[in-house]
N, C-alpha and C. Protein backbone atom coordinates (compact mmCIF):
# COMPACT_ATOMS: atom_id res chain seq x y z
N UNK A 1 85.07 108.44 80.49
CA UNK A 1 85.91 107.26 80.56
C UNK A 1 86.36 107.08 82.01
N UNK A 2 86.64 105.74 82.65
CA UNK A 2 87.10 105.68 83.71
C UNK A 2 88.22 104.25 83.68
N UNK A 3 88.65 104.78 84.66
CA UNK A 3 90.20 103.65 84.73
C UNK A 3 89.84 102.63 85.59
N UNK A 4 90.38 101.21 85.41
CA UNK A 4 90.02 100.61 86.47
C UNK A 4 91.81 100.06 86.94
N UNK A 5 91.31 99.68 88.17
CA UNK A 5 92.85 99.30 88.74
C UNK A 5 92.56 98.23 89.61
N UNK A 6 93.78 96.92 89.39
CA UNK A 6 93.03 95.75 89.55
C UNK A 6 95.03 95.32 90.50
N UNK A 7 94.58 95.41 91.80
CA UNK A 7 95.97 94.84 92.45
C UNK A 7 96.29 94.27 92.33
N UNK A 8 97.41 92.86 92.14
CA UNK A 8 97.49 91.81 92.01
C UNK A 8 98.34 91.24 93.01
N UNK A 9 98.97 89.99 93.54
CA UNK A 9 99.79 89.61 93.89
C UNK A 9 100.06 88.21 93.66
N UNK A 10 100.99 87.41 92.83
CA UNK A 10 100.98 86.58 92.26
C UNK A 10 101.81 85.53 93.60
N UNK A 11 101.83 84.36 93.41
CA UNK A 11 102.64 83.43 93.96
C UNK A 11 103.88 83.74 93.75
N UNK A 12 105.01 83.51 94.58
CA UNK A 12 106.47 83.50 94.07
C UNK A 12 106.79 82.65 93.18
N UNK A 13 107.45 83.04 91.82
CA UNK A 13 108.02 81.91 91.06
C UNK A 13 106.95 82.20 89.70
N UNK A 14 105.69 82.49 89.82
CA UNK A 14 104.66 83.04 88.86
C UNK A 14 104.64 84.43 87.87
N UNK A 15 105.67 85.24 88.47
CA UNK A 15 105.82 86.58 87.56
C UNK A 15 105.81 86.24 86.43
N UNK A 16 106.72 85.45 85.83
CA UNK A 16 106.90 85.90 84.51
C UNK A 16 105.61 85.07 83.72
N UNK A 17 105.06 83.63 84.37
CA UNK A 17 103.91 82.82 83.65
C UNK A 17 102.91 84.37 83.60
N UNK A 18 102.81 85.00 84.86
CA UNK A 18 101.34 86.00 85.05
C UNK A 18 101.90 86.97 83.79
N UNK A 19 103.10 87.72 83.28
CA UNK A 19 102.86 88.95 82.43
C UNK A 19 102.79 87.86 81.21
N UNK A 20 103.05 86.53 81.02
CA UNK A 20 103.13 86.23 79.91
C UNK A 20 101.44 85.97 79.25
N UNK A 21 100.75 85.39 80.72
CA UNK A 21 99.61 85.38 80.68
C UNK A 21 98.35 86.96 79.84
N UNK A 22 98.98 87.63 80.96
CA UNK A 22 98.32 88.88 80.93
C UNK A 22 98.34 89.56 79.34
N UNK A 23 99.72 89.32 78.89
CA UNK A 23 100.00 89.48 77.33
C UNK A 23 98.86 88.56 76.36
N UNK A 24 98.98 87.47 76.54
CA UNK A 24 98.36 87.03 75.74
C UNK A 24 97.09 86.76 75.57
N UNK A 25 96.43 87.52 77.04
CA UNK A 25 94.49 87.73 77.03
C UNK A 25 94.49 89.16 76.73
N UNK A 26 95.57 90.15 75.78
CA UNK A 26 94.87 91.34 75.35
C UNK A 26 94.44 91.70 74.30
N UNK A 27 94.04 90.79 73.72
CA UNK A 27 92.96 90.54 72.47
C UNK A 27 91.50 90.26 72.76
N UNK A 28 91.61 89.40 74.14
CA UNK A 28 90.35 89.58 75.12
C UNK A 28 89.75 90.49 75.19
N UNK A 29 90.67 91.41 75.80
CA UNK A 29 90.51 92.86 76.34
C UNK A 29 89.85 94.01 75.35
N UNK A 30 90.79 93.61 74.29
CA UNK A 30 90.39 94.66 73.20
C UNK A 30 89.37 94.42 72.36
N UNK A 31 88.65 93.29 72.14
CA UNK A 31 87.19 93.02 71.67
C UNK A 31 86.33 93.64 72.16
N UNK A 32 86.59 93.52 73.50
CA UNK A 32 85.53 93.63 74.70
C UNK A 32 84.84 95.40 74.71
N UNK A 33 83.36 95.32 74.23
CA UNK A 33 83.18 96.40 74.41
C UNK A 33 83.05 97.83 75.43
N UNK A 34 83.61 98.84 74.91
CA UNK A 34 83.99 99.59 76.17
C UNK A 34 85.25 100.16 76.72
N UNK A 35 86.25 98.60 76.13
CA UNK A 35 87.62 99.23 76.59
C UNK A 35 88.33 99.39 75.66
N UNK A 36 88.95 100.47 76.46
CA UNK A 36 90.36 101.31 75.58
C UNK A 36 91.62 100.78 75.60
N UNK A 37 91.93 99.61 75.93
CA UNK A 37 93.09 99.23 76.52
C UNK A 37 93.33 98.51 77.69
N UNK A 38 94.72 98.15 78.15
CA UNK A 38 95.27 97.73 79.57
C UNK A 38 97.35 97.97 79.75
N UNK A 39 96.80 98.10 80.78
CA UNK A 39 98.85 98.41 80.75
C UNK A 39 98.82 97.39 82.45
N UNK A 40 99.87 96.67 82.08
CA UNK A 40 100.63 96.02 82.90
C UNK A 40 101.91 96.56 83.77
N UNK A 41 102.04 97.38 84.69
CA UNK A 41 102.80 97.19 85.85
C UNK A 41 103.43 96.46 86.65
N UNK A 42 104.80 96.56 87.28
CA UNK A 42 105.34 95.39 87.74
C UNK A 42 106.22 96.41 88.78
N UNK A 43 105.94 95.87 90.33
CA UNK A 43 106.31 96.49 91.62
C UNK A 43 107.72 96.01 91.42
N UNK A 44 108.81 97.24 91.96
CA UNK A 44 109.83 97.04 91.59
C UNK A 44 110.22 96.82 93.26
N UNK A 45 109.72 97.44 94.18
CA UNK A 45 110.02 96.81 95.44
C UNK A 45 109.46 95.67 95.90
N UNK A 46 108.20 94.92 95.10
CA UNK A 46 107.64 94.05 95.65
C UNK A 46 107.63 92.75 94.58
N UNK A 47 108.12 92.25 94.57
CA UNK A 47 108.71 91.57 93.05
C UNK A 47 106.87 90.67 92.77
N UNK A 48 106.10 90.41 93.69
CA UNK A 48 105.02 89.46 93.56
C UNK A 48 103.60 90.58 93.08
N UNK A 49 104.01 91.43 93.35
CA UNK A 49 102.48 92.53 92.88
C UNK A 49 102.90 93.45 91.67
N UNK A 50 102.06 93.29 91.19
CA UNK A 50 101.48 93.60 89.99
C UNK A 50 99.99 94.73 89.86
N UNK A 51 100.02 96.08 89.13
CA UNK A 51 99.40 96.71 88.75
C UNK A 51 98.55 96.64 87.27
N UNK A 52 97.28 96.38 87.45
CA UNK A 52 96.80 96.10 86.09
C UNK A 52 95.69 97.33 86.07
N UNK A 53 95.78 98.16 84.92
CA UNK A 53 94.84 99.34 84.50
C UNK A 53 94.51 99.08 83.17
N UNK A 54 93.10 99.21 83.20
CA UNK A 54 92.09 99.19 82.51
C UNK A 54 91.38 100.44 82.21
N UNK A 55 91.39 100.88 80.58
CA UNK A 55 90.28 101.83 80.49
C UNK A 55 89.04 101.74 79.99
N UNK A 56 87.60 101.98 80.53
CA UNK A 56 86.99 101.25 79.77
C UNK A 56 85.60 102.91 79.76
N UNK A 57 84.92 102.83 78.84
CA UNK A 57 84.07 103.54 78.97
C UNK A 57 83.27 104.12 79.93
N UNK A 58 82.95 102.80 80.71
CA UNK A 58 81.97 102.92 81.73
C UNK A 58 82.39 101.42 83.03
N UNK A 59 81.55 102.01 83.88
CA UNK A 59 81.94 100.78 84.65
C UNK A 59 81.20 99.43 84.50
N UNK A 60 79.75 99.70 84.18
CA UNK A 60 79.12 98.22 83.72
C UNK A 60 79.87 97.96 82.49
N UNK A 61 80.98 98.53 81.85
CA UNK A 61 81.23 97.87 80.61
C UNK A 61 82.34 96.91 81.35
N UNK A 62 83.26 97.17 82.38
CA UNK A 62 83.58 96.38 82.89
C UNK A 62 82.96 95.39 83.53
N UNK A 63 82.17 95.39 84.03
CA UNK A 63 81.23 94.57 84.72
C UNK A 63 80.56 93.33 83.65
N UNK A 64 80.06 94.11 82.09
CA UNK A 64 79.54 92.81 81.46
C UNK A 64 81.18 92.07 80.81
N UNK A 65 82.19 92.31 81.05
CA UNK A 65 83.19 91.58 80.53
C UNK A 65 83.40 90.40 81.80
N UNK A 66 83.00 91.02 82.53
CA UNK A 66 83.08 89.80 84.23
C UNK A 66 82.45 88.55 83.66
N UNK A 67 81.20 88.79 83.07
CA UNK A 67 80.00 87.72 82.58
C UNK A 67 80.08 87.02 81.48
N UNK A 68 81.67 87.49 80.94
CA UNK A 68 81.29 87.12 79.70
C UNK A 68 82.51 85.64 79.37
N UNK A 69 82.39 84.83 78.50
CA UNK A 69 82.88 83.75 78.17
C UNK A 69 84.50 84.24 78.30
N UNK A 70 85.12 85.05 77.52
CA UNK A 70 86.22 85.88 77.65
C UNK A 70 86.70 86.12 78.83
N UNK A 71 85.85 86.74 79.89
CA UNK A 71 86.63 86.59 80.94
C UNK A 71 87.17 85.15 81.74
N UNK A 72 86.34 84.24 81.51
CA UNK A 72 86.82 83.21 82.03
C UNK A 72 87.66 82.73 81.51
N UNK A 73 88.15 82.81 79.73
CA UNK A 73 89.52 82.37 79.52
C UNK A 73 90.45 82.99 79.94
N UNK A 74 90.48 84.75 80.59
CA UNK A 74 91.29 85.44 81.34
C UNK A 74 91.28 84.71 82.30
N UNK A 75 90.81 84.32 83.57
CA UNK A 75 90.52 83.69 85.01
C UNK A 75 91.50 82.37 84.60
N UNK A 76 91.25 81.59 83.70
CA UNK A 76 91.73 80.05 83.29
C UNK A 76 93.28 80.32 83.14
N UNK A 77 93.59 81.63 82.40
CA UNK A 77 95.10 81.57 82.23
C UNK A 77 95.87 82.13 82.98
N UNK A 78 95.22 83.12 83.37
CA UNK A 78 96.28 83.65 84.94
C UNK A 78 95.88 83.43 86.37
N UNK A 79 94.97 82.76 86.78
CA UNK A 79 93.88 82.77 88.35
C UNK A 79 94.99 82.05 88.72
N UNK A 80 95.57 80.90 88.02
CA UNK A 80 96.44 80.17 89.15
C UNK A 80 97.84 80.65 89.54
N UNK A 81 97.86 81.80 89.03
CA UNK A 81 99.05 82.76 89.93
C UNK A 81 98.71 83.32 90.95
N UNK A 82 97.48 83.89 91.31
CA UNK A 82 96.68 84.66 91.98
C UNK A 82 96.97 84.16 93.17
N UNK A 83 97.90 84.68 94.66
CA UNK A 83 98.28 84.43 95.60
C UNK A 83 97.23 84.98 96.75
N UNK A 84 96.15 85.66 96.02
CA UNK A 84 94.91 85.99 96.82
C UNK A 84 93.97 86.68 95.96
N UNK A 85 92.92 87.40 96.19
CA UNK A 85 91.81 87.90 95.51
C UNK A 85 92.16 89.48 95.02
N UNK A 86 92.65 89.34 93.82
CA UNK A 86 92.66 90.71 93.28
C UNK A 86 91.75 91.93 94.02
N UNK A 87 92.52 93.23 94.26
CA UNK A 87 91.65 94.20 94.94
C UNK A 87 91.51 95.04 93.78
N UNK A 88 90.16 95.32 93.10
CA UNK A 88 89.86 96.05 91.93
C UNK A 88 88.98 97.42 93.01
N UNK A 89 89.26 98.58 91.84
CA UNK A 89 88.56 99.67 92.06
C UNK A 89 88.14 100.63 90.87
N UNK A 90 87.57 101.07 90.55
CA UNK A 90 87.41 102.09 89.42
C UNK A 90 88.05 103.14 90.14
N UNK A 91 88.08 104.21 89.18
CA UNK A 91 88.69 105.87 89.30
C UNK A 91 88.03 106.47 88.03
N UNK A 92 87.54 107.81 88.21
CA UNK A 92 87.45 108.68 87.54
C UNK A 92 88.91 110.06 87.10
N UNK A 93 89.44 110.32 86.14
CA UNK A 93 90.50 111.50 86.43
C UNK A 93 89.66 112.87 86.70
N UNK A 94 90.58 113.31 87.82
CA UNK A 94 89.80 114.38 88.06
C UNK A 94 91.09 115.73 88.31
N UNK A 95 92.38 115.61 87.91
CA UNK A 95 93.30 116.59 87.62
C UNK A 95 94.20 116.03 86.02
């Protein structure tokens, strides 16, 4: 299994549309084959960024959710908070 971690930084004034957003594409999420979940984070020194983790089997399993119809209703309901280009990375745990 590997985690993915997806930075965010929303427009000012967008927090609460983005977790309300983020809430309501995790039925998206959880169809989607591969993943285990997502947890939503919220920077307590930085009121506009946002931590989004993803667990998903593998990393092309993230990758075919990129392609898929689903993700674009994710993109449609939160992109226009998006104050720049999400910085995504995978991780493996390794302690």
């Amino acid at each position: 299994m590997i985690t993915e971690f997806a930075e965010i930084e929303v427009k000012p004034g967008t927090e609460q549309k983005f977790r309300d957003g983020v809430e309501s594409c995790k039925p998206l999420f959880a169809r989607a084959p591969g993943c285990h979940g997502l947890e939503l984070h919220h920077a307590i020194e930085h009121p506009q960024q946002f931590l989004l983790v993803i667990k998903w089997d593998a990393v092309e399993d993230h990758i075919n959710m990129t392609k898929s119809p689903d993700f674009q209703t994710w993109r449609a309901t939160v992109g226009e908070c998006f104050a720049g280009k999400p910085k995504v990375y995978h991780a493996n745990k390794v302690v």
